[in-house]
Protein backbone atom coordinates (compact mmCIF):
# COMPACT_ATOMS: atom_id res chain seq x y z
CA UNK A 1 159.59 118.51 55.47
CA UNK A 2 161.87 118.42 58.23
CA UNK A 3 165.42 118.40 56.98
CA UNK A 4 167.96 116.85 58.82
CA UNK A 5 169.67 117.29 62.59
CA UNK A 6 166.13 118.89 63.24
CA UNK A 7 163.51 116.74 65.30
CA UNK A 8 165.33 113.39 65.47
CA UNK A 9 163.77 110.59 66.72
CA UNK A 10 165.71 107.25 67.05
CA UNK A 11 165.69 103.55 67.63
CA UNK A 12 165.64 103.35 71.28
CA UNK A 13 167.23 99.58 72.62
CA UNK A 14 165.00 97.38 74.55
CA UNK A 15 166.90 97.86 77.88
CA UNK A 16 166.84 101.15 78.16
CA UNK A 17 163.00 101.02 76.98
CA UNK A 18 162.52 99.31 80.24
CA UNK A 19 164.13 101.73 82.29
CA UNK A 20 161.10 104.15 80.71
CA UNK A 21 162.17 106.08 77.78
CA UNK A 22 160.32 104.03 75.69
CA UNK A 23 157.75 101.88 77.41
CA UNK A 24 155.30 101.58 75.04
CA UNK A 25 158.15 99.60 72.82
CA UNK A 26 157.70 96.69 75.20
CA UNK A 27 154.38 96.48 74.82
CA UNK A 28 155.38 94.65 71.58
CA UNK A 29 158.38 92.51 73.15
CA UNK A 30 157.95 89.02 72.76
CA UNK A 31 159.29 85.90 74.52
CA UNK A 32 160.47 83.08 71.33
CA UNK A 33 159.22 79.70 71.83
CA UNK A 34 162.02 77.22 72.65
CA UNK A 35 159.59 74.03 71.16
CA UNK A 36 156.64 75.61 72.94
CA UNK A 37 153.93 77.64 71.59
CA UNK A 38 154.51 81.65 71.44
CA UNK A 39 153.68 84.09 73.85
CA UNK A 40 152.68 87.87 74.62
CA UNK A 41 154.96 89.31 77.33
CA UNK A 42 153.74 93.11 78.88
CA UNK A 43 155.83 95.37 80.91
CA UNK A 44 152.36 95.81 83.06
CA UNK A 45 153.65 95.85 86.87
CA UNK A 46 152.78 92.06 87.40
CA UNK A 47 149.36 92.26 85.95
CA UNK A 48 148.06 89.03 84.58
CA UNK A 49 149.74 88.80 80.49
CA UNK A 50 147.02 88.64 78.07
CA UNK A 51 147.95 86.34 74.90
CA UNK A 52 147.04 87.79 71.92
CA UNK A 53 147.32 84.76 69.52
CA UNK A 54 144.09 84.03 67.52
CA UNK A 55 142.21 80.94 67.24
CA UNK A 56 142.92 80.70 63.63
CA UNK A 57 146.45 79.36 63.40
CA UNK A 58 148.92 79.05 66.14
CA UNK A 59 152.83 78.31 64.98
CA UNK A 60 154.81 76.14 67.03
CA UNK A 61 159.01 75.82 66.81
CA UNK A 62 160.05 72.76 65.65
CA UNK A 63 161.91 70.83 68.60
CA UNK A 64 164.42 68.98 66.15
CA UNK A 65 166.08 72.40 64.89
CA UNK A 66 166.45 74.29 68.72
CA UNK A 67 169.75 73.86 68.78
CA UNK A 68 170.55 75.13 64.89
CA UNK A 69 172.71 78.13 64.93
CA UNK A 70 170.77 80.50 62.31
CA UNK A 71 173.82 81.61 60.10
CA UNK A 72 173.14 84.53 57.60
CA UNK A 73 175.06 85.78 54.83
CA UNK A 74 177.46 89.40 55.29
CA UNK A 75 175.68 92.37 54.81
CA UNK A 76 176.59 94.38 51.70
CA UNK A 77 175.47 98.35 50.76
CA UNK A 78 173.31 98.06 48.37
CA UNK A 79 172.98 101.54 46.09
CA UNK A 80 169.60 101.06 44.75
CA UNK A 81 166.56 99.02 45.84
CA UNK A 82 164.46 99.71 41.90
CA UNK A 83 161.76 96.86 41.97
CA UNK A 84 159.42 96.24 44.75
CA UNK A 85 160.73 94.03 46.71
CA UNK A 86 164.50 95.46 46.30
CA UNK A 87 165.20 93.33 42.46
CA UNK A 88 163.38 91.19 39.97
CA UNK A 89 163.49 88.04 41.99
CA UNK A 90 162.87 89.72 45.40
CA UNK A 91 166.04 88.34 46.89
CA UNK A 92 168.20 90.59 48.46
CA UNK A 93 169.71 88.89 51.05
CA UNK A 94 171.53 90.74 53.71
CA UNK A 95 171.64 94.87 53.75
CA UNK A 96 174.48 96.85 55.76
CA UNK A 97 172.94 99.49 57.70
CA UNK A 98 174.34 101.85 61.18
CA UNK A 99 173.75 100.08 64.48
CA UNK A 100 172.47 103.38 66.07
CA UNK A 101 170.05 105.27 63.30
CA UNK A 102 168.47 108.69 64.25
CA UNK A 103 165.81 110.11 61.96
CA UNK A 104 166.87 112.41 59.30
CA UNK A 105 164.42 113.72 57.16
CA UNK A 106 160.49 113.27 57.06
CA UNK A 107 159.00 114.54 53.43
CA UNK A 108 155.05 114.78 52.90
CA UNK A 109 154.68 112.74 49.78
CA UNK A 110 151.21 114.09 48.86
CA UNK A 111 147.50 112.16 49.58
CA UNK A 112 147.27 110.27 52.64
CA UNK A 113 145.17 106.95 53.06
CA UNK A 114 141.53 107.98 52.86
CA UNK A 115 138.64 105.44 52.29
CA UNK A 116 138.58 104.58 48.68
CA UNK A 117 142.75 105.34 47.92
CA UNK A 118 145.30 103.72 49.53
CA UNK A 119 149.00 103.34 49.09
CA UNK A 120 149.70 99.49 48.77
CA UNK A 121 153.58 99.74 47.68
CA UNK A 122 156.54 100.89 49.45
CA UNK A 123 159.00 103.48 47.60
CA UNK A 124 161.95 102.20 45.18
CA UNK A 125 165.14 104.37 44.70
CA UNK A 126 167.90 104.77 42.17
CA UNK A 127 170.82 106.90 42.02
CA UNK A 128 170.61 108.65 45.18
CA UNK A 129 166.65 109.62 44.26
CA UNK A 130 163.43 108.07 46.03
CA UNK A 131 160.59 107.77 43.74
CA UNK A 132 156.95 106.99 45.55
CA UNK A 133 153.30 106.74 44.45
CA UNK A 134 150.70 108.59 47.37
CA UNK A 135 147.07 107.62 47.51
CA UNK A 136 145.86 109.71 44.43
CA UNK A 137 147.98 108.21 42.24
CA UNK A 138 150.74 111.18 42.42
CA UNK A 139 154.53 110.23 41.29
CA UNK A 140 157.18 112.10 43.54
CA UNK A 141 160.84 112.18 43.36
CA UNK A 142 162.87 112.62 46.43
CA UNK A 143 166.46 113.36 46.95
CA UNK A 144 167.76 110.16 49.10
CA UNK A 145 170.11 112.65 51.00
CA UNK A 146 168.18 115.09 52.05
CA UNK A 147 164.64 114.33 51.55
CA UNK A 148 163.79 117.28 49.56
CA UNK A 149 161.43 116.83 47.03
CA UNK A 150 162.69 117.28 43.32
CA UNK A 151 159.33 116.68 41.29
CA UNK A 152 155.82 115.35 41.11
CA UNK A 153 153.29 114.42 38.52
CA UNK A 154 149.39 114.04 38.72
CA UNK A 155 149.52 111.43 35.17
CA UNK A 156 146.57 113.28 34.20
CA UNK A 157 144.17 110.52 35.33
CA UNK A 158 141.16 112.19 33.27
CA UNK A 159 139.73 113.11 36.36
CA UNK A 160 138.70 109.86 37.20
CA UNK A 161 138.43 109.54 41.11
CA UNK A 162 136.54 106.09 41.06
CA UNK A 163 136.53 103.85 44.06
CA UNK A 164 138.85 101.63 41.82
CA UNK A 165 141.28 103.81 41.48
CA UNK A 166 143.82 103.08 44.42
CA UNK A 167 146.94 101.22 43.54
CA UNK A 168 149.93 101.35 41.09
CA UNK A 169 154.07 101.43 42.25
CA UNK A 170 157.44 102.35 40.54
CA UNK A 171 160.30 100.72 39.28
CA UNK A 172 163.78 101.93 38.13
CA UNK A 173 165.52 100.01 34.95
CA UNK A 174 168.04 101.64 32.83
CA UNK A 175 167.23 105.08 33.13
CA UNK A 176 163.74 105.43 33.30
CA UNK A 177 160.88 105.41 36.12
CA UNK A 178 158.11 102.63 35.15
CA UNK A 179 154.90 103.70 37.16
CA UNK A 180 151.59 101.37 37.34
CA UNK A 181 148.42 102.93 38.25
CA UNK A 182 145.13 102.25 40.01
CA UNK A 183 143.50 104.36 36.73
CA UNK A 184 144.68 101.94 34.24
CA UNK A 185 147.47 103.27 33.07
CA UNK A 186 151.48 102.05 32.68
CA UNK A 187 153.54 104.78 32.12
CA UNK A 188 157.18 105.12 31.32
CA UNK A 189 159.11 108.71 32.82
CA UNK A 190 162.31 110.60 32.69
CA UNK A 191 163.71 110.29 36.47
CA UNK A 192 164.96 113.87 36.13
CA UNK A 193 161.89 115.77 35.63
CA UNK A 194 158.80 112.94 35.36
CA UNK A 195 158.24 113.76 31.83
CA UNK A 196 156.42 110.89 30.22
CA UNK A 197 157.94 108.99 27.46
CA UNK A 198 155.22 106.57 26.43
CA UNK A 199 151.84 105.61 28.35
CA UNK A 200 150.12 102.16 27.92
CA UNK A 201 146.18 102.19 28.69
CA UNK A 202 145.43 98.25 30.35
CA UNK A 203 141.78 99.46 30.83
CA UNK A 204 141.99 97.81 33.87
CA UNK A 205 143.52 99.27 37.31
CA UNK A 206 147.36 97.56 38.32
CA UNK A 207 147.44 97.56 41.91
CA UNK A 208 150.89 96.38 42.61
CA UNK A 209 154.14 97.98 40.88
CA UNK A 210 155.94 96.48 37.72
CA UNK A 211 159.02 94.45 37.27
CA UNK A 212 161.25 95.34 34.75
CA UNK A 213 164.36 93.43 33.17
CA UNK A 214 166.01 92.83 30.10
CA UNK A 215 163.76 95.09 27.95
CA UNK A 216 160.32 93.86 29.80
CA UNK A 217 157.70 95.30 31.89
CA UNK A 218 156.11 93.10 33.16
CA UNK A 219 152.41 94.41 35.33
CA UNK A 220 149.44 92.45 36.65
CA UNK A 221 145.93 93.90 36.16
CA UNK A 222 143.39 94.18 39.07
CA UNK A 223 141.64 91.34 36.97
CA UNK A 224 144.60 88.95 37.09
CA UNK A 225 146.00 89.23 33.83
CA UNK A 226 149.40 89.90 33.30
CA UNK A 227 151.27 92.03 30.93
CA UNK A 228 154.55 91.97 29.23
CA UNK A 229 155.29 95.19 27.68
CA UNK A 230 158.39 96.52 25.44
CA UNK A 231 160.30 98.67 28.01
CA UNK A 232 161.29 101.24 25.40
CA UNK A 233 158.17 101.12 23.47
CA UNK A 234 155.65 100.51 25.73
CA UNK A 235 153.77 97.76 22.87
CA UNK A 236 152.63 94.93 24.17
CA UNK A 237 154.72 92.08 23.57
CA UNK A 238 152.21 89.15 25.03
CA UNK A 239 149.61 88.75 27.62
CA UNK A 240 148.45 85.75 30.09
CA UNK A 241 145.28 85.35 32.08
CA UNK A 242 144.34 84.10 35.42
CA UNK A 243 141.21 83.22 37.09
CA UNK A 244 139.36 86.37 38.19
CA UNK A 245 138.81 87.12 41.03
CA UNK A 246 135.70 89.59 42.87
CA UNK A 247 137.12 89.42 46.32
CA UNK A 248 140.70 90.04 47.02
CA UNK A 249 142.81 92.25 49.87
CA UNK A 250 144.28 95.55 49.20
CA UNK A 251 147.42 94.64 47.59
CA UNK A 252 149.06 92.99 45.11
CA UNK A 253 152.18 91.07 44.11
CA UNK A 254 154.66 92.19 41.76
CA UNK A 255 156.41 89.13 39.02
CA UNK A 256 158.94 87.59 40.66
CA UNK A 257 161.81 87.76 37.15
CA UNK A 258 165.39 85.38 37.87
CA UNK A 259 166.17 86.14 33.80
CA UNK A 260 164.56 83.37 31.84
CA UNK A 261 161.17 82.92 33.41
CA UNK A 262 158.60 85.33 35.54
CA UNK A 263 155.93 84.21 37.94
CA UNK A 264 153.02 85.80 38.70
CA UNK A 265 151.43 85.41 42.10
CA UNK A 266 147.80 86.57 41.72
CA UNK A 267 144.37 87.16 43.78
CA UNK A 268 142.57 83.91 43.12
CA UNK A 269 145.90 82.61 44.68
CA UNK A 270 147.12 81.15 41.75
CA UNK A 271 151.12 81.13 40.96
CA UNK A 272 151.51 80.74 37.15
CA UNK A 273 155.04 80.50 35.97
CA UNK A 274 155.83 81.57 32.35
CA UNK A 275 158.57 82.07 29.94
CA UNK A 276 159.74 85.58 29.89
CA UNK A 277 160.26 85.98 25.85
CA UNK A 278 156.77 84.71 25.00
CA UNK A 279 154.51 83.94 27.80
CA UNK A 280 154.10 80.50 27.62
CA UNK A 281 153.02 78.37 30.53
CA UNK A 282 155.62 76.60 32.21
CA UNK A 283 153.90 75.55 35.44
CA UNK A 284 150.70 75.98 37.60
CA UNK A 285 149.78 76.03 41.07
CA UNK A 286 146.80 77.26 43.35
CA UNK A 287 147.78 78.72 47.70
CA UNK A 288 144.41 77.43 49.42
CA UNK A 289 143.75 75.72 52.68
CA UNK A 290 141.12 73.54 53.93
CA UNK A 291 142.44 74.60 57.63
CA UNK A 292 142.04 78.13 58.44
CA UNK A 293 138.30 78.33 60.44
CA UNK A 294 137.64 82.39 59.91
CA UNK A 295 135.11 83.70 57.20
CA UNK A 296 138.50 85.47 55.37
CA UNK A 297 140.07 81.74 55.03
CA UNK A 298 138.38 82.23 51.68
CA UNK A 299 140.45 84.98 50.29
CA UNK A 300 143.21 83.06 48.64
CA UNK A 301 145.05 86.45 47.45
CA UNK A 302 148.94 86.25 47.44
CA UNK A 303 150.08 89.53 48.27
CA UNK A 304 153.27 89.42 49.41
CA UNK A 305 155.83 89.22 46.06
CA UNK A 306 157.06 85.60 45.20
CA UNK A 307 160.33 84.99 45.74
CA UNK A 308 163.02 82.82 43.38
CA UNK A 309 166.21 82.02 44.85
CA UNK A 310 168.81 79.41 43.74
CA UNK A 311 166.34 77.61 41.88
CA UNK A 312 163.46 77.54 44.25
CA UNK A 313 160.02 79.40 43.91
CA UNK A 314 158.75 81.06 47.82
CA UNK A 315 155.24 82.06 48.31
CA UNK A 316 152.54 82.40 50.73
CA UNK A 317 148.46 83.12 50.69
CA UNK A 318 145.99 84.91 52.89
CA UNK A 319 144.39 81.44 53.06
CA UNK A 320 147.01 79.51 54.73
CA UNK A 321 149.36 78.06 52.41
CA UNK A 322 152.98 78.35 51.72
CA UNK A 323 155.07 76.73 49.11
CA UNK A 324 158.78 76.14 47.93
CA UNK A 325 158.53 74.90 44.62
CA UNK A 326 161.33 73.65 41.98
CA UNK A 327 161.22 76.39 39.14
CA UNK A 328 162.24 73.61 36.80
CA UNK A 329 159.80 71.27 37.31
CA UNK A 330 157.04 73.48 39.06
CA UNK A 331 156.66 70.61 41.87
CA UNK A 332 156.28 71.11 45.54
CA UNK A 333 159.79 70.50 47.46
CA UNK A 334 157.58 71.01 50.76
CA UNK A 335 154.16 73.00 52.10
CA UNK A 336 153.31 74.55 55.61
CA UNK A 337 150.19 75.74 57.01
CA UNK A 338 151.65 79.49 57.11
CA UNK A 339 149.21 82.37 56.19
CA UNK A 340 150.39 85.71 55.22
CA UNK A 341 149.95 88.97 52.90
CA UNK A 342 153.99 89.94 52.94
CA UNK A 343 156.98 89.34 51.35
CA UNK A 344 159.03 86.23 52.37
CA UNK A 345 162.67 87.65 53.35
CA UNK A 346 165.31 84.85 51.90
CA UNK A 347 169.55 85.26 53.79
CA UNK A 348 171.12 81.82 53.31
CA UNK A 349 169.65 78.82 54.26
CA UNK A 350 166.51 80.39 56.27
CA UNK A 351 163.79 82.77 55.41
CA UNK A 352 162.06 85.36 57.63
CA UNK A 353 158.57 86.69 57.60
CA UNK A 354 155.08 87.91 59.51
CA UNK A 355 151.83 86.23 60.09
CA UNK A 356 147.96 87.77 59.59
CA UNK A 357 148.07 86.62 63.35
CA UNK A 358 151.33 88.97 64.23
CA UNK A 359 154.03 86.59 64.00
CA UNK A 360 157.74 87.10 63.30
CA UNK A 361 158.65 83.37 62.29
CA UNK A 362 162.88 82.05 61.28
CA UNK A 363 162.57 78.96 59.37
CA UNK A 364 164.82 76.92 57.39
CA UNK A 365 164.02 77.23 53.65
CA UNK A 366 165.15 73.68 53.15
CA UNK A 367 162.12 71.79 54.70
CA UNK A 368 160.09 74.52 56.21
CA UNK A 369 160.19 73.93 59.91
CA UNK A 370 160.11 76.92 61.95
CA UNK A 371 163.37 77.47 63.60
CA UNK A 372 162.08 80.28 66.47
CA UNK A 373 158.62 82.54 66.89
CA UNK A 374 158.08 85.71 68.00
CA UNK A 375 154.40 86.74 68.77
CA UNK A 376 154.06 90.63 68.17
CA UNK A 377 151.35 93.24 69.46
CA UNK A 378 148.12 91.74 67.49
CA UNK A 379 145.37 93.75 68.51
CA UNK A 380 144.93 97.85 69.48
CA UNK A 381 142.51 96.43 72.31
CA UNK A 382 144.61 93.53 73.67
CA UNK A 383 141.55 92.02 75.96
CA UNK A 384 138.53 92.34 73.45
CA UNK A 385 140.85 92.01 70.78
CA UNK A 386 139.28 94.51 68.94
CA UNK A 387 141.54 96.73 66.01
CA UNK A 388 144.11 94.45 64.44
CA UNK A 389 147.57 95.59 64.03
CA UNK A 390 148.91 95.09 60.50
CA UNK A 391 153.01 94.25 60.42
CA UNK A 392 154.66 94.72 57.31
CA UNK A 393 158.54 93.41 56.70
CA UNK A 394 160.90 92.12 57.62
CA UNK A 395 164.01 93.56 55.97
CA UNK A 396 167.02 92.23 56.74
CA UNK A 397 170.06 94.95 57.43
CA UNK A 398 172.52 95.19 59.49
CA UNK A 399 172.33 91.87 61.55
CA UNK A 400 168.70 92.68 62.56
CA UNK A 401 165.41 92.69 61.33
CA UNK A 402 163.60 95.30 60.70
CA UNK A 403 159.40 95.21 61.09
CA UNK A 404 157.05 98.48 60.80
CA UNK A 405 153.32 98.42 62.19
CA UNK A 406 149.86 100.09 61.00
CA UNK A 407 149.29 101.27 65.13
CA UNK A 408 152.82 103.51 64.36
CA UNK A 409 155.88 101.66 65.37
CA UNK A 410 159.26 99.84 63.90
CA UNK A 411 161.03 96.98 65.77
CA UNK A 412 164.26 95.60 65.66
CA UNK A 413 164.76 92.06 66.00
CA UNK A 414 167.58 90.19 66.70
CA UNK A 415 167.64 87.16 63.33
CA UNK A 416 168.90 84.96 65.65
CA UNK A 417 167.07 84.84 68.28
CA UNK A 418 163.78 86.59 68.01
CA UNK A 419 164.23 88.99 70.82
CA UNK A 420 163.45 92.54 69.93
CA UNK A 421 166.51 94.92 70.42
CA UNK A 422 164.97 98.49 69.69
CA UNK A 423 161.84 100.44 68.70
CA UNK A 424 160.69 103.75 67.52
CA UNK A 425 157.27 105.44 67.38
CA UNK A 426 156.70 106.84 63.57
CA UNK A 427 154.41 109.35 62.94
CA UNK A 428 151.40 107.71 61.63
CA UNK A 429 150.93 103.87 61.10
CA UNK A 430 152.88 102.18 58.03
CA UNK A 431 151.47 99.32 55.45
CA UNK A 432 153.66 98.84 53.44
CA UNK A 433 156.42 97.25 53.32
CA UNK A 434 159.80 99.22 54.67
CA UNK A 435 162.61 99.90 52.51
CA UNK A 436 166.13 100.11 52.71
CA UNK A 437 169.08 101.46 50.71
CA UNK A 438 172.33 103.11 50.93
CA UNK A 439 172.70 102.68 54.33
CA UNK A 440 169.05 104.02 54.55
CA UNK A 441 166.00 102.99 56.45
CA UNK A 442 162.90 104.42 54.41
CA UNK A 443 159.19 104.18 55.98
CA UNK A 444 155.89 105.32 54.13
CA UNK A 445 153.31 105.94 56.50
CA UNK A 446 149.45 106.25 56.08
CA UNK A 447 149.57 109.84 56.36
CA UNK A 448 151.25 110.29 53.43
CA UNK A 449 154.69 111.21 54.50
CA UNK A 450 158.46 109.37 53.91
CA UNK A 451 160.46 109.11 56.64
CA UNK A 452 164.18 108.19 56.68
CA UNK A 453 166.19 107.34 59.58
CA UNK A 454 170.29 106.77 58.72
């Protein structure tokens, strides 16, 4: 670990990148589309710019909504951020955070990405403690403060090191650590030492973390069947199934929970919406496209959580498709030809998220039309366009946005305007999605270690 005022490394602004500290930053600067398509810009001495867009889908800002001032909500400290995606109905809205953030710890977490385990969730904290799942399946506790590490548990997985067993995330409800894993397993845990008050075996791996509200867990199985379990208990209270699914990407989605119903966002790119107390159906509805032209338009997998905010369900597929949908009646208030695997971002009256193809899009979560684009670094090899580059975010603190990349970066982006302000190289790549909390900025990288920049 490397405790802090010892090897900091901080968010360097875009104009003084340019005068060379930090060149590499504008590699991923980006000029925003005033009605015109995106573009790539390089800092490469007046060498031809290379665009990195794909062929598969190409976002354009909508002319008619140029001139609308993007107005956001005032940022507020938040103390905890205990369910993927920061609460049960992943809408959190506007974070405070510094301006000027210098890193202050950087904590090995355990196993690093290897071929058959990954890390697909970010971390979730509580009461000044950061709680994480690495690649093996291994629970650590963190102190938020200082980064040193207060516990860890194996779970005992049986010694079963399939190539299924990858997966699994944490969440914090009233007292007590609720851990999902890629070995089957749900598993209730003291916070203060990772004892384990009840286990539930699914039989199946969870590769996303739980929700967990008013006395439910609710966990999705690799097969697409979700769970609602007795938070104290651990019994199973009901169960739901989607369609299966063979094919799928890495991730998964957590429930999205706004107290009387949960939605499940699922692999076969289904969104079912249920009734929290009993499971019953409420409504259905499938994320595919017809127009995406690249052999993966087939993988229909939501990954990024689903979002309910004043009434409205947000989500969007691998294959193309994003939805706002009326939570009442479970029909369509509009659809765009958007694909993604991350979480939609919701401050206000417009949401914020990034492409497969690299984009950082603004649009207005009343119709859907995009309000500005900015076209990010895409590919490792920018002219054979070779090695994508994975973005994960954005979080929204501190009047900026806040995007982390698998080639070992983290932008900030102006929410207004799309221009990137500042950038810092992180040790290793990231792919999941940043977190951040008590004035925090938290980043799990590949190689297995938790950095924190305040």
């Amino acid at each position: 670990m490397i405790a802090a005022g010892t090897a900091k490394a901080g968010f360097v602004p875009a104009s003084v990148a340019r005068a060379g500290v930090l060149t590499a930053v504008l590699a991923l600067l980006a000029a925003c589309g005033g009605g015109s398509s995106p573009r790539t810009a390089y800092d490469d001495g007046g060498k031809e710019r290379i665009s990195v867009l794909t062929s598969t889908q190409q976002l354009d800002v909508d002319p008619s909504i140029t001139a609308l001032p993007v107005t956001l909500p005032a940022p507020y400290r938040n103390g905890n951020w205990a369910q993927p995606g920061g609460n049960p109905p992943h809408a959190v809205y506007h974070l405070s955070l510094p301006e000027n953030m210098q890193q202050v710890w950087r904590t090995s977490i355990g196993q690093a990405d290897r071929k058959y385990e990954r890390m697909v969730t970010g971390p979730v904290a509580a009461n000044g403690r950061v709680y994480v799942v690495d690649a093996a399946g291994q629970v650590s506790a963190l102190d938020l403060a200082s980064g040193n590490t207060l516990w860890r548990s194996d779970l005992d997985n049986n010694d079963d090191r399939s190539r299924v067993g990858f997966g699994g995330g944490t969440a914090f409800w009233n007292d007590t650590l609720y851990v999902t894993s890629g070995y089957g397993y749900v598993v209730a845990m003291n916070p203060d030492d990772g004892s384990v008050r009840w286990r539930f075996n699914g039989q199946v791996p969870f590769r996303g973390g739980p929700t967990v509200a008013d006395g439910r867990v609710f966990a999705v199985t690799h097969d697409n069947r979700m769970l609602a379990l007795d938070a104290d208990t651990g019994e199973m209270i009901w169960d739901q199934v989607g369609i299966a699914e063979n094919a799928g990407m890495l991730g998964a989605a957590s429930p999205a929970y706004d107290g009387s119903s949960v939605v499940m966002a699922l692999s076969s790119g289904e969104l079912i919406a249920m009734q929290a107390s009993n499971g019953r159906i409420l409504w259905q509805d499938s994320l595919t496209s017809s127009r995406r032209l690249t052999p993966l338009a087939t993988l229909s997998d939501i990954d990024g959580h689903p979002v309910i905010d004043r009434g409205k369900l947000y989500a969007l597929s691998h294959a193309g498709s994003m939805v706002s949908i009326d939570m009442r009646s479970g029909e369509r208030s509009w659809e765009a030809d958007i694909a993604g695997v991350n979480t939609l971002w919701v401050a206000g009256s417009f949401g914020f998220l990034t492409t497969i193809d690299g984009q950082l899009v603004c649009m207005s979560l009343s119709d859907g039309r995009v309000r500005w684009v900015t076209q990010l670094q895409r590919f490792l090899n920018q002219e054979k366009r070779r090695d994508l580059v994975k973005w994960n975010g954005p979080v929204l603190a501190g009047n900026r946005l806040l995007v982390t990349s698998s080639h070992g970066y983290a932008l900030s982006v102006s929410p207004y305007t799309g221009e990137v302000l500042a950038g810092v190289e992180i040790p290793g790549g990231s792919a999941v999605e940043p977190v951040v909390v008590d004035d925090t900025f938290l980043v799990l990288t590949t190689t297995g270690e938790l950095i924190a920049y305040r």
